[in-house]
N, C-alpha and C. Protein backbone atom coordinates (compact mmCIF):
# COMPACT_ATOMS: atom_id res chain seq x y z
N UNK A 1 0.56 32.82 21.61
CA UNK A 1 -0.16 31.79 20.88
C UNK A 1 -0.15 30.50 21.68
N UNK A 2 -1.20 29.46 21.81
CA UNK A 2 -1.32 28.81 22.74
C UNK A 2 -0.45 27.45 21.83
N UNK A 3 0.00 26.60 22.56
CA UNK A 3 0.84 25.46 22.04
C UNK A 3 -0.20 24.34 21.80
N UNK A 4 -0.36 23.30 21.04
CA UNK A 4 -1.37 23.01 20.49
C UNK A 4 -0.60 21.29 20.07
N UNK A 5 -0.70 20.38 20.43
CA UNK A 5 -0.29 18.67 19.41
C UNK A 5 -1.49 18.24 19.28
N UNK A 6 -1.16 17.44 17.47
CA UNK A 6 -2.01 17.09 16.66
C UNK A 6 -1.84 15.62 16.62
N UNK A 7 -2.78 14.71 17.15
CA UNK A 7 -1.92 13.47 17.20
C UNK A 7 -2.86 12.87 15.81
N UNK A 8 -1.95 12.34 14.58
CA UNK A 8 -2.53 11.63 13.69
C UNK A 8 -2.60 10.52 13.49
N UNK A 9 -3.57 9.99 13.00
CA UNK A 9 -3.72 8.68 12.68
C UNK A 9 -2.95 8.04 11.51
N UNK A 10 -2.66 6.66 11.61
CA UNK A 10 -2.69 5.90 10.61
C UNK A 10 -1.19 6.81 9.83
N UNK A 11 -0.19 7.71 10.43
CA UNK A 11 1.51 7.79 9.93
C UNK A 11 2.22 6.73 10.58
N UNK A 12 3.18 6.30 9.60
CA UNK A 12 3.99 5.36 9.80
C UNK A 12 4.01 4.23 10.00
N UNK A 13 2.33 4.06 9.32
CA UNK A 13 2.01 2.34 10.31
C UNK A 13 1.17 1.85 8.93
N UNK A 14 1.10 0.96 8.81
CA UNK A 14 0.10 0.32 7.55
C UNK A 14 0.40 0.65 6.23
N UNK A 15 1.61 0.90 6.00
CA UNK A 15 1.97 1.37 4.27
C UNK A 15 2.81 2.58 3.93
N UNK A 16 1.55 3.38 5.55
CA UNK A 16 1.77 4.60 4.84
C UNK A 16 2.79 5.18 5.98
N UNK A 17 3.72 5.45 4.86
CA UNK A 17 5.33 6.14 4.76
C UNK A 17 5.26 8.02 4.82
N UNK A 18 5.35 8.69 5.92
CA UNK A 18 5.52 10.11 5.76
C UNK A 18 6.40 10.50 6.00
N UNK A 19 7.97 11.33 5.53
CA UNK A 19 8.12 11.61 6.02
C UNK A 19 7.98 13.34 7.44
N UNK A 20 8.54 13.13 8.63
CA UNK A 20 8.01 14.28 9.46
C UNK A 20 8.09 15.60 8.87
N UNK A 21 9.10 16.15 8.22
CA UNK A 21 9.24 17.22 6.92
C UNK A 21 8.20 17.53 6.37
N UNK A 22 7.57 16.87 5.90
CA UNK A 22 6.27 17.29 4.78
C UNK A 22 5.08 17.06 5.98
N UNK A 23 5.09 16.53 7.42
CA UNK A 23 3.87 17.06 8.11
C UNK A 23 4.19 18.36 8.79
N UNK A 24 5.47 18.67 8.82
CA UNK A 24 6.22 20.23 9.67
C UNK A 24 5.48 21.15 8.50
N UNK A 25 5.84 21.26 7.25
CA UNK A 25 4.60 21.87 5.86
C UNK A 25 3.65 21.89 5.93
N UNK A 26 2.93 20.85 5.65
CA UNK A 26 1.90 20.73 5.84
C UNK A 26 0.73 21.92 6.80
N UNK A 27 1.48 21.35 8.03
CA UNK A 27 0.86 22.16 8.88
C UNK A 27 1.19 23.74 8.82
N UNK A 28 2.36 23.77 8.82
CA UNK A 28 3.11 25.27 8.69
C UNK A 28 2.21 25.85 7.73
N UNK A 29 1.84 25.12 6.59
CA UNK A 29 1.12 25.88 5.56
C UNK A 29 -0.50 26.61 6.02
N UNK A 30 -0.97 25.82 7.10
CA UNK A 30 -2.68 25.99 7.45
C UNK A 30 -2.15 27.40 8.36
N UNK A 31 -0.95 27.99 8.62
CA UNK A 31 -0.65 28.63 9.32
C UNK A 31 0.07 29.19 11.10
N UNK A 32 -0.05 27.91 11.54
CA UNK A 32 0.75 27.60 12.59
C UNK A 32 2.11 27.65 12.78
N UNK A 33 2.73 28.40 13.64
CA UNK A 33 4.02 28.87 14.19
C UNK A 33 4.62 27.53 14.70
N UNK A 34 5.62 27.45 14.56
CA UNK A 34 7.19 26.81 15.44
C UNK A 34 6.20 25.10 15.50
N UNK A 35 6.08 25.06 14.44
CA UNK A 35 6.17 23.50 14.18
C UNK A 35 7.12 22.65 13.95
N UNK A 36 7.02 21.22 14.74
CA UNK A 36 7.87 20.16 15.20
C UNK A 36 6.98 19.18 15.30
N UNK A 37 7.59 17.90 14.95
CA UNK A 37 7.02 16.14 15.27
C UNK A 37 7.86 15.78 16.37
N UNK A 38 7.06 14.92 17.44
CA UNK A 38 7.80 14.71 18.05
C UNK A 38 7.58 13.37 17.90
N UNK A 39 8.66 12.18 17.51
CA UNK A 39 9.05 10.56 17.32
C UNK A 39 8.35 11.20 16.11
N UNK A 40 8.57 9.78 15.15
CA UNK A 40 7.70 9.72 14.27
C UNK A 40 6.87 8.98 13.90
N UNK A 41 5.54 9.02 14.78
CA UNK A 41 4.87 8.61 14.56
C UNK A 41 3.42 9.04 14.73
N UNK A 42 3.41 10.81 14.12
CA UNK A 42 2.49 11.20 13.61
C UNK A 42 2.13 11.96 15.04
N UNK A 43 3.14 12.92 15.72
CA UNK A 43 2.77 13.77 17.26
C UNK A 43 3.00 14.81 16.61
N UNK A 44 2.27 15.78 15.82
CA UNK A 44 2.69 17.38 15.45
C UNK A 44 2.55 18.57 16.73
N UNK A 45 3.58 18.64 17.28
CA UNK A 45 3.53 20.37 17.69
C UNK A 45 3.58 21.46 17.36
N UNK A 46 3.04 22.44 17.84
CA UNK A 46 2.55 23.94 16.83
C UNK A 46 2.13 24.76 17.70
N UNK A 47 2.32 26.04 17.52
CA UNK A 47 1.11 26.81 17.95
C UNK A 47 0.63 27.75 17.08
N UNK A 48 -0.37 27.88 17.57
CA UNK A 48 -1.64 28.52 17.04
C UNK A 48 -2.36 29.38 17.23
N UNK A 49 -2.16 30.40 16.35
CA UNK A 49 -2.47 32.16 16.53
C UNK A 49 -4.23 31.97 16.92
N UNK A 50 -5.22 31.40 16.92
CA UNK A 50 -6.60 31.72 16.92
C UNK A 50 -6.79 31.76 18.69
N UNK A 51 -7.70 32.24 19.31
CA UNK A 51 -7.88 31.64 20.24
C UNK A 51 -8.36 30.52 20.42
N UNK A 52 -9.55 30.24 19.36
CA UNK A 52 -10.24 29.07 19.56
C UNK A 52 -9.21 28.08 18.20
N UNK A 53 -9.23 26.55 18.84
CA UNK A 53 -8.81 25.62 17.84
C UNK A 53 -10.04 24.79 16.83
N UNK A 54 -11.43 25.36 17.31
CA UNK A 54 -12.12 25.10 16.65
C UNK A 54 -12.39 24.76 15.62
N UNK A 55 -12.57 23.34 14.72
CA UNK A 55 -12.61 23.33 13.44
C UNK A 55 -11.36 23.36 12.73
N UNK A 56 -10.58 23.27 13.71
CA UNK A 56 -8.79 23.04 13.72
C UNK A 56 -8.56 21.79 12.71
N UNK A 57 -9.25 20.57 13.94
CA UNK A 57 -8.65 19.32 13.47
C UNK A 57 -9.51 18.72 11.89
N UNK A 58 -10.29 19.90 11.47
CA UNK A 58 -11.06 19.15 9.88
C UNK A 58 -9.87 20.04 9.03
N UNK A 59 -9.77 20.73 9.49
CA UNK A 59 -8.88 21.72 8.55
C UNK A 59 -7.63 20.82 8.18
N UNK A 60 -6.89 20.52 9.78
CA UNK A 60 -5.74 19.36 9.13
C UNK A 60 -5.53 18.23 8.03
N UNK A 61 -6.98 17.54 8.86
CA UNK A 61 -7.89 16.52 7.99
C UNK A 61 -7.61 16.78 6.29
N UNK A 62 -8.25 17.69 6.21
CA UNK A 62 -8.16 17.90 4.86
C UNK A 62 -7.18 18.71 4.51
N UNK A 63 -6.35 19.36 4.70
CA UNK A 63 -5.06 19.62 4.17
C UNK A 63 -4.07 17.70 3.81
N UNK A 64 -4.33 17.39 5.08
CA UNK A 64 -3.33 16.03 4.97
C UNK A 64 -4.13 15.10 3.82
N UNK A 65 -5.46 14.56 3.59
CA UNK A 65 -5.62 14.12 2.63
C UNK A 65 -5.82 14.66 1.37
N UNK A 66 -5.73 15.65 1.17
CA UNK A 66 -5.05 16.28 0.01
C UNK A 66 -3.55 16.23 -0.07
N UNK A 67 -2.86 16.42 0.77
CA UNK A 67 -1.75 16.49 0.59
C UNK A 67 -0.91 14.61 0.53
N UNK A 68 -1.88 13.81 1.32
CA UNK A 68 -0.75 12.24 1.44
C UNK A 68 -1.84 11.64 0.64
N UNK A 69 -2.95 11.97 0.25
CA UNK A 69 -3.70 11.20 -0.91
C UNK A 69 -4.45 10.15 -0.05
N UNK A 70 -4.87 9.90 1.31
CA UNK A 70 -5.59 9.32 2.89
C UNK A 70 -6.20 9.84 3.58
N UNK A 71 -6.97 9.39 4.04
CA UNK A 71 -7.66 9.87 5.17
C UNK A 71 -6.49 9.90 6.56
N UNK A 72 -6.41 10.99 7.21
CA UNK A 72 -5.77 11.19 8.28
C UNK A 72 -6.37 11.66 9.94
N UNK A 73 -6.81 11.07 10.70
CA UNK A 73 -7.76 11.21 11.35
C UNK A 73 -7.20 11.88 12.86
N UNK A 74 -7.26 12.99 12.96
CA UNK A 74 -6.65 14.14 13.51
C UNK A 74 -7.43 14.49 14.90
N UNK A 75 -6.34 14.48 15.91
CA UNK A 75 -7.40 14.73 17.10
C UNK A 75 -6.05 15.61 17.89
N UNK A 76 -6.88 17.25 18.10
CA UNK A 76 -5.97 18.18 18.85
C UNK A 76 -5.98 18.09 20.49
N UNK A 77 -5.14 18.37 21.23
CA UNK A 77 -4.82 18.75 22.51
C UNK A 77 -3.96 20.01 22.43
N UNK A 78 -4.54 20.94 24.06
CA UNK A 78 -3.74 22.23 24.03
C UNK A 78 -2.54 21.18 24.96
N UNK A 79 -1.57 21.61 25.77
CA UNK A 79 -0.65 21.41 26.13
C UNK A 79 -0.73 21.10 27.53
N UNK A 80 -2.18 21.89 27.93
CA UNK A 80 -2.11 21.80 29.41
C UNK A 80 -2.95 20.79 29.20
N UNK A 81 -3.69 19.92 28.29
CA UNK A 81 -4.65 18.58 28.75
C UNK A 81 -3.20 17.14 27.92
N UNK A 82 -2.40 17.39 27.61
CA UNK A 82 -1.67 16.61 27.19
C UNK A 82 -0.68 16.35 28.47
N UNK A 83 -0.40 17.41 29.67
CA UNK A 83 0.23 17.20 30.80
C UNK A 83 -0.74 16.21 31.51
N UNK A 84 -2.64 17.02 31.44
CA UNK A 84 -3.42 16.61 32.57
C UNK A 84 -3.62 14.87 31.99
N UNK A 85 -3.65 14.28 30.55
CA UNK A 85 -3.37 12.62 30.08
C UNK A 85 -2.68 12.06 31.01
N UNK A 86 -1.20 12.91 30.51
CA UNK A 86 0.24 12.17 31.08
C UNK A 86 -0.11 11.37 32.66
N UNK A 87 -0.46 12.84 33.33
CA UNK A 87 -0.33 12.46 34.58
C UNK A 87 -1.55 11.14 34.95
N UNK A 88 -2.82 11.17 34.45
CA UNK A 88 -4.04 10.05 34.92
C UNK A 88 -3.24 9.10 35.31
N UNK A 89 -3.63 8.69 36.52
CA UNK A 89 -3.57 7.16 36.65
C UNK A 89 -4.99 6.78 36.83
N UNK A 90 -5.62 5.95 36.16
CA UNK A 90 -7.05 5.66 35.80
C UNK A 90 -7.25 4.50 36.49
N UNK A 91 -6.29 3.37 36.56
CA UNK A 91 -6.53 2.54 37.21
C UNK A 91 -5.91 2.00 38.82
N UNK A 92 -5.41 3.01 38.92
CA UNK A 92 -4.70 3.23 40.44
C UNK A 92 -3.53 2.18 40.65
N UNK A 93 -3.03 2.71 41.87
CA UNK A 93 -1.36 1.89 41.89
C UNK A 93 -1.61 0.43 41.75
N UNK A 94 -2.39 -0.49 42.41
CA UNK A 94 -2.85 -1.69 42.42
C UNK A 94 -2.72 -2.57 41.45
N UNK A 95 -3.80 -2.13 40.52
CA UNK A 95 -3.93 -2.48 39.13
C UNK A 95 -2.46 -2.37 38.27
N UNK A 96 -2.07 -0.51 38.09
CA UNK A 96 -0.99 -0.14 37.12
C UNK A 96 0.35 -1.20 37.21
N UNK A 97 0.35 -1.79 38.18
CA UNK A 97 1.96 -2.31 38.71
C UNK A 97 1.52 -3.80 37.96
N UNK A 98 0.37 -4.26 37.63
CA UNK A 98 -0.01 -5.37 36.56
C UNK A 98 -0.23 -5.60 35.35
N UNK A 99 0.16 -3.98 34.86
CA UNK A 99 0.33 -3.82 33.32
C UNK A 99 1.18 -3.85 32.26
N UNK A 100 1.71 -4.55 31.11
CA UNK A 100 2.66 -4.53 30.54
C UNK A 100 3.03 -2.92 29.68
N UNK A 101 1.52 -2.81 29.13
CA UNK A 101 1.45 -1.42 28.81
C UNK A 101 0.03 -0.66 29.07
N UNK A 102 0.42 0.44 29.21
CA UNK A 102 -0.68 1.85 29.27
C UNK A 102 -0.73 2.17 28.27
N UNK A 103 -1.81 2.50 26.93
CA UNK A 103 -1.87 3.05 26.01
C UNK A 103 -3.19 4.40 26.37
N UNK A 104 -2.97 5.41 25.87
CA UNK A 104 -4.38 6.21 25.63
C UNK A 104 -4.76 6.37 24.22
N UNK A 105 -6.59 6.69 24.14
CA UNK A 105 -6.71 6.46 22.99
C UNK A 105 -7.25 8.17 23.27
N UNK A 106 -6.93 8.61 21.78
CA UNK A 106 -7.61 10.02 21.46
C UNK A 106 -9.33 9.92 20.85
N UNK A 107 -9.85 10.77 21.26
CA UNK A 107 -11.14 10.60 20.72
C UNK A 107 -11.79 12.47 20.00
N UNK A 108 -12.90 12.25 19.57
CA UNK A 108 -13.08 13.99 18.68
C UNK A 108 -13.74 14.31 20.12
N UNK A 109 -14.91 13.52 20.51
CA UNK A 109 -16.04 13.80 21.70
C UNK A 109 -16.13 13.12 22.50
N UNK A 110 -16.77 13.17 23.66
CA UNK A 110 -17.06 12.02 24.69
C UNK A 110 -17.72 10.91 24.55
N UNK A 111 -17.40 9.89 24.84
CA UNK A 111 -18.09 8.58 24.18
C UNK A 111 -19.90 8.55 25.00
N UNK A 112 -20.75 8.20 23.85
CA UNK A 112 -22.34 8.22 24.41
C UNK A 112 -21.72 6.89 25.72
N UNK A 113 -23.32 6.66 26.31
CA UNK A 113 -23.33 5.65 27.46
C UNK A 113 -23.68 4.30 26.76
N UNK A 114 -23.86 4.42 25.20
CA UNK A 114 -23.88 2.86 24.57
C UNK A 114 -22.09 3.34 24.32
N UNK A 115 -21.84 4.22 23.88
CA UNK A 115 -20.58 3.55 23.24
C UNK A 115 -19.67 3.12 24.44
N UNK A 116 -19.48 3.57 25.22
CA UNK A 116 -18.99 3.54 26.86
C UNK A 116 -19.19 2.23 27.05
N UNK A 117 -20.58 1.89 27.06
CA UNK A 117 -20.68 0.02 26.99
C UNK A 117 -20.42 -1.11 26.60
N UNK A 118 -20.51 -0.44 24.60
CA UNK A 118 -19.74 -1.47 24.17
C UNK A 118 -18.00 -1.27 24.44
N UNK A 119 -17.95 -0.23 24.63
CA UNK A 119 -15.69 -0.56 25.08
C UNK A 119 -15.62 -1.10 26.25
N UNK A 120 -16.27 -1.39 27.27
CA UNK A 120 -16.42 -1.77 28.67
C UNK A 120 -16.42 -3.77 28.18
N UNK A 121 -17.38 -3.67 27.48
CA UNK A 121 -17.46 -4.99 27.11
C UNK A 121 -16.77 -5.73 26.72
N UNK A 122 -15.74 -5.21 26.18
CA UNK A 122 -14.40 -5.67 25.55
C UNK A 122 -13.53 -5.76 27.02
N UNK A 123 -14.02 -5.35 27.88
CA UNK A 123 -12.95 -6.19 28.27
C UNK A 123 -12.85 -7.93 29.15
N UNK A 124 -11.24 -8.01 29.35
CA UNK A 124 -10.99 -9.41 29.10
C UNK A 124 -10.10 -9.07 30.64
N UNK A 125 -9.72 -10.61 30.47
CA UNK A 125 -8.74 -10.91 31.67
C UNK A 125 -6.98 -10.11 31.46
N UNK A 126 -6.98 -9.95 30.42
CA UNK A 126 -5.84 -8.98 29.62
C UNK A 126 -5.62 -7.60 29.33
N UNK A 127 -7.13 -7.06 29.10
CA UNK A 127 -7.78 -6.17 28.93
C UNK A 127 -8.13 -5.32 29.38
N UNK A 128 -8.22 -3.65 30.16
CA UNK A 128 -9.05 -3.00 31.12
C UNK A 128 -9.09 -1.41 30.53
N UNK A 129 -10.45 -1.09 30.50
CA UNK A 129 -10.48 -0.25 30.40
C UNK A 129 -10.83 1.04 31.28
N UNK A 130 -10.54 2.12 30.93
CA UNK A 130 -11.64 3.79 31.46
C UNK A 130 -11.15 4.76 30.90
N UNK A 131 -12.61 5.17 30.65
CA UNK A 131 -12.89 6.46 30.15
C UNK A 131 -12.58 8.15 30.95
N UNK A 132 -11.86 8.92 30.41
CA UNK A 132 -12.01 9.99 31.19
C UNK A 132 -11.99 11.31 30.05
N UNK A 133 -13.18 11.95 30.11
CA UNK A 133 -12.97 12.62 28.60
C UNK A 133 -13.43 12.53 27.52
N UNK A 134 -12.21 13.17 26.44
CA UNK A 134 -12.16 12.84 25.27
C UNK A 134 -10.99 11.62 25.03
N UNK A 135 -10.51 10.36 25.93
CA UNK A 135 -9.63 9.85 26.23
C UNK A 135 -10.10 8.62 26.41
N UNK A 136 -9.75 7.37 26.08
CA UNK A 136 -9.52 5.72 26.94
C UNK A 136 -8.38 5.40 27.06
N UNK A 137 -8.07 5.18 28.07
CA UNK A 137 -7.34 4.39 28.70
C UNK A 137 -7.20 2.75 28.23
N UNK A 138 -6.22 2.43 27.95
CA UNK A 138 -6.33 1.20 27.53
C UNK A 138 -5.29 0.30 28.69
N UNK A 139 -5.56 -0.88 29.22
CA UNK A 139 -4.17 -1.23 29.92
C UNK A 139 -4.04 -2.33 29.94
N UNK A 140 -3.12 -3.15 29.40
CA UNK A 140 -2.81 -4.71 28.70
C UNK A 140 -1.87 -5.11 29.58
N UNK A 141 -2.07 -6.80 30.71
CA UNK A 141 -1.49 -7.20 30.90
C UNK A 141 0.22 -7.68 30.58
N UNK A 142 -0.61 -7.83 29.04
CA UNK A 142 0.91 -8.48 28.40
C UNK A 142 1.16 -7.61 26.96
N UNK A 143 2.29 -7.49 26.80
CA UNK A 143 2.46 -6.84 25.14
C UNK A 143 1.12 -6.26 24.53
N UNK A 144 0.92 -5.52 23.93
CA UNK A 144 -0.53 -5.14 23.29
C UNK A 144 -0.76 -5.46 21.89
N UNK A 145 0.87 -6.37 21.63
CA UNK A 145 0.81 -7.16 20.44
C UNK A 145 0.15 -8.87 20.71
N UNK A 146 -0.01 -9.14 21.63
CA UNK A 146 -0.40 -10.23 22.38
C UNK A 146 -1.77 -10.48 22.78
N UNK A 147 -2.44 -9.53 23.00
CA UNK A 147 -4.22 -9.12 23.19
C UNK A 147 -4.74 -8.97 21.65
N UNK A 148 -5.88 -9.17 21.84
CA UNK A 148 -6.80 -9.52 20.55
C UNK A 148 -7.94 -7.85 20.53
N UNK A 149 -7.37 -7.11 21.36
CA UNK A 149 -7.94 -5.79 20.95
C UNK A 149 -6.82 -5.10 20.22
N UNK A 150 -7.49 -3.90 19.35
CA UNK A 150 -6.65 -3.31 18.91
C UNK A 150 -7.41 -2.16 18.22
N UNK A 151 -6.82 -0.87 17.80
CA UNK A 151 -7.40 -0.12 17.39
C UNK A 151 -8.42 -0.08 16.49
N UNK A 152 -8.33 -1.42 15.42
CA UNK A 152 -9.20 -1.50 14.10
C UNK A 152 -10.24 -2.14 15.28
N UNK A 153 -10.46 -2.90 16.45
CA UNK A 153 -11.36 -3.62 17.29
C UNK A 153 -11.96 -2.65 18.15
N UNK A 154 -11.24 -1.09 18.54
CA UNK A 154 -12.09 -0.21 18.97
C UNK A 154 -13.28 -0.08 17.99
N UNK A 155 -12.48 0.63 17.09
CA UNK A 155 -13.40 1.37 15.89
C UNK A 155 -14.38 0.21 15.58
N UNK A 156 -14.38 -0.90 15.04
CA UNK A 156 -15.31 -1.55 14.36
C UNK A 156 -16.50 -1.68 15.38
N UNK A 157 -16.24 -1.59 16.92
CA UNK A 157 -17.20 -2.33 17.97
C UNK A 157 -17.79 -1.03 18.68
N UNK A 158 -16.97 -0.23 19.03
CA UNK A 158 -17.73 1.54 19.58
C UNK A 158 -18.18 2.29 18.58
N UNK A 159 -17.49 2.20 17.44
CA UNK A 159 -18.63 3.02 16.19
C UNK A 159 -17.34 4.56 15.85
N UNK A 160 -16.10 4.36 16.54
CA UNK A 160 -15.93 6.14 16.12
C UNK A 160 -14.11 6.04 15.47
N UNK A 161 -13.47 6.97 15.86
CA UNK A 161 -12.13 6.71 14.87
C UNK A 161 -11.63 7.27 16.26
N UNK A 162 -10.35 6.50 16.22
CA UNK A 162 -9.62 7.12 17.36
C UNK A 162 -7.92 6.79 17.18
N UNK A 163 -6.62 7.23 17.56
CA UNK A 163 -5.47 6.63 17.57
C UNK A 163 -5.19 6.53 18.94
N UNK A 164 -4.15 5.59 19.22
CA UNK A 164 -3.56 5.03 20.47
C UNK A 164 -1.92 5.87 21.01
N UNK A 165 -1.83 6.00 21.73
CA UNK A 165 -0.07 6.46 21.94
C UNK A 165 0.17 5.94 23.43
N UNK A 166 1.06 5.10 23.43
CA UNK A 166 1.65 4.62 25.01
C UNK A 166 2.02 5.91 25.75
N UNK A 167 1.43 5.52 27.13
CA UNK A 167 1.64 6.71 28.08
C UNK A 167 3.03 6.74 28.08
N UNK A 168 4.07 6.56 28.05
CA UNK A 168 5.29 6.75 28.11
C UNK A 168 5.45 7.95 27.32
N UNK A 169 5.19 7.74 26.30
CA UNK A 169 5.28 8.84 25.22
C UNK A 169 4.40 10.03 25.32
N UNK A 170 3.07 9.98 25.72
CA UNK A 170 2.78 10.97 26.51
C UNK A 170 3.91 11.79 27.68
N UNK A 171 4.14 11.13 28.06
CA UNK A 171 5.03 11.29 29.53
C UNK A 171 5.75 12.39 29.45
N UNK A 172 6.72 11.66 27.82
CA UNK A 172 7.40 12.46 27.25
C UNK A 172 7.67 13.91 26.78
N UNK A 173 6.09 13.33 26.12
CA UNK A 173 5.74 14.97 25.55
C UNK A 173 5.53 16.14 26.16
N UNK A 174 4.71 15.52 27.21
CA UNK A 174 4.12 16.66 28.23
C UNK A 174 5.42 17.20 29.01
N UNK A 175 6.41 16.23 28.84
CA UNK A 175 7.50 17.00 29.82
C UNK A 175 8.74 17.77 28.93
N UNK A 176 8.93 17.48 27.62
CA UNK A 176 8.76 18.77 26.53
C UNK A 176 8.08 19.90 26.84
N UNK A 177 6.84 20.03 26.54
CA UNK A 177 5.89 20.84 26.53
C UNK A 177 6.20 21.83 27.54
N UNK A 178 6.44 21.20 28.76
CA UNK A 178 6.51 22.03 29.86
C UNK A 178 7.71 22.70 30.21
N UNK A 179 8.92 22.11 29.17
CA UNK A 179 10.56 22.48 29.57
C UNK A 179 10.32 23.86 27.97
């Protein structure tokens, strides 16, 4: 069965309180083997008897807002594109050694060439972006509590739903994944 993380939106941040237990259920229940969170802040690992994950991440979707009473906005990776994240360096050694943080953002599809434009546009002297994928790259001079972008400033200005996770934590995972 192929290994499969579900990265969700909007756990542990804005109110809403889960604990990882009832997303290890949750999921366990849609049928997925040897489920685990990794941190908590909404990284489900699993795998998954189908070949295809197709139609995977509505299924979660709606198990989780049925089950936490929210919208939960669910975006899958197999294991080998959660290594191929980790590793991007998008903005090359130059740039990276001027960043306070690396964040990536998850996306369902590839961004059109307007939406590509308007996230391009956003950026600032603080700010830098690229696209690779179903993925942005986000990379903030200073704290990313300190910049005036932020996930609710993706969504409202590109048009789509996406969550953020610092490459570190990628880093992490993928080197889980692979041990």
């Amino acid at each position: 069965m192929p290994r499969l993380v579900a990265f969700l939106r909007a756990i542990n941040v804005g109110g809403h309180t889960v604990r990882m237990a009832e997303l290890v259920r949750e999921v366990s229940a849609l049928g997925a083997g040897a489920v685990e969170t990794f941190l908590a802040s909404g990284n489900v690992v699993f795998r998954w008897p189908a070949r295809s994950a197709r139609g995977l991440e509505a299924r979660i979707e709606s198990r989780l807002r049925a089950a936490l009473g929210y919208e939960v906005a669910t975006f899958v990776r197999t294991d080998a594109e959660v290594a191929e994240i980790a590793a991007c360096a998008p903005f090359g050694r130059a740039l990276a050694g001027q960043l306070a943080t690396l964040n990536v953002g998850f996306l369902k599809a590839e961004l059109s060439a307007a939406q590509r434009d308007r996230l391009l546009a956003l950026e600032s002297e603080l700010d830098r972006f690229a696209v690779r994928g179903r993925e942005v790259y986000w990379g903030c001079r200073v704290r990313q509590s300190e910049s005036k972008f932020s996930n609710v400033v993706f969504e409202r200005r590109v048009g789509v739903s996406t969550t953020f996770r610092g490459l570190n934590t990628l880093v992490r995972l993928a080197a889980k994944l692979a041990g």
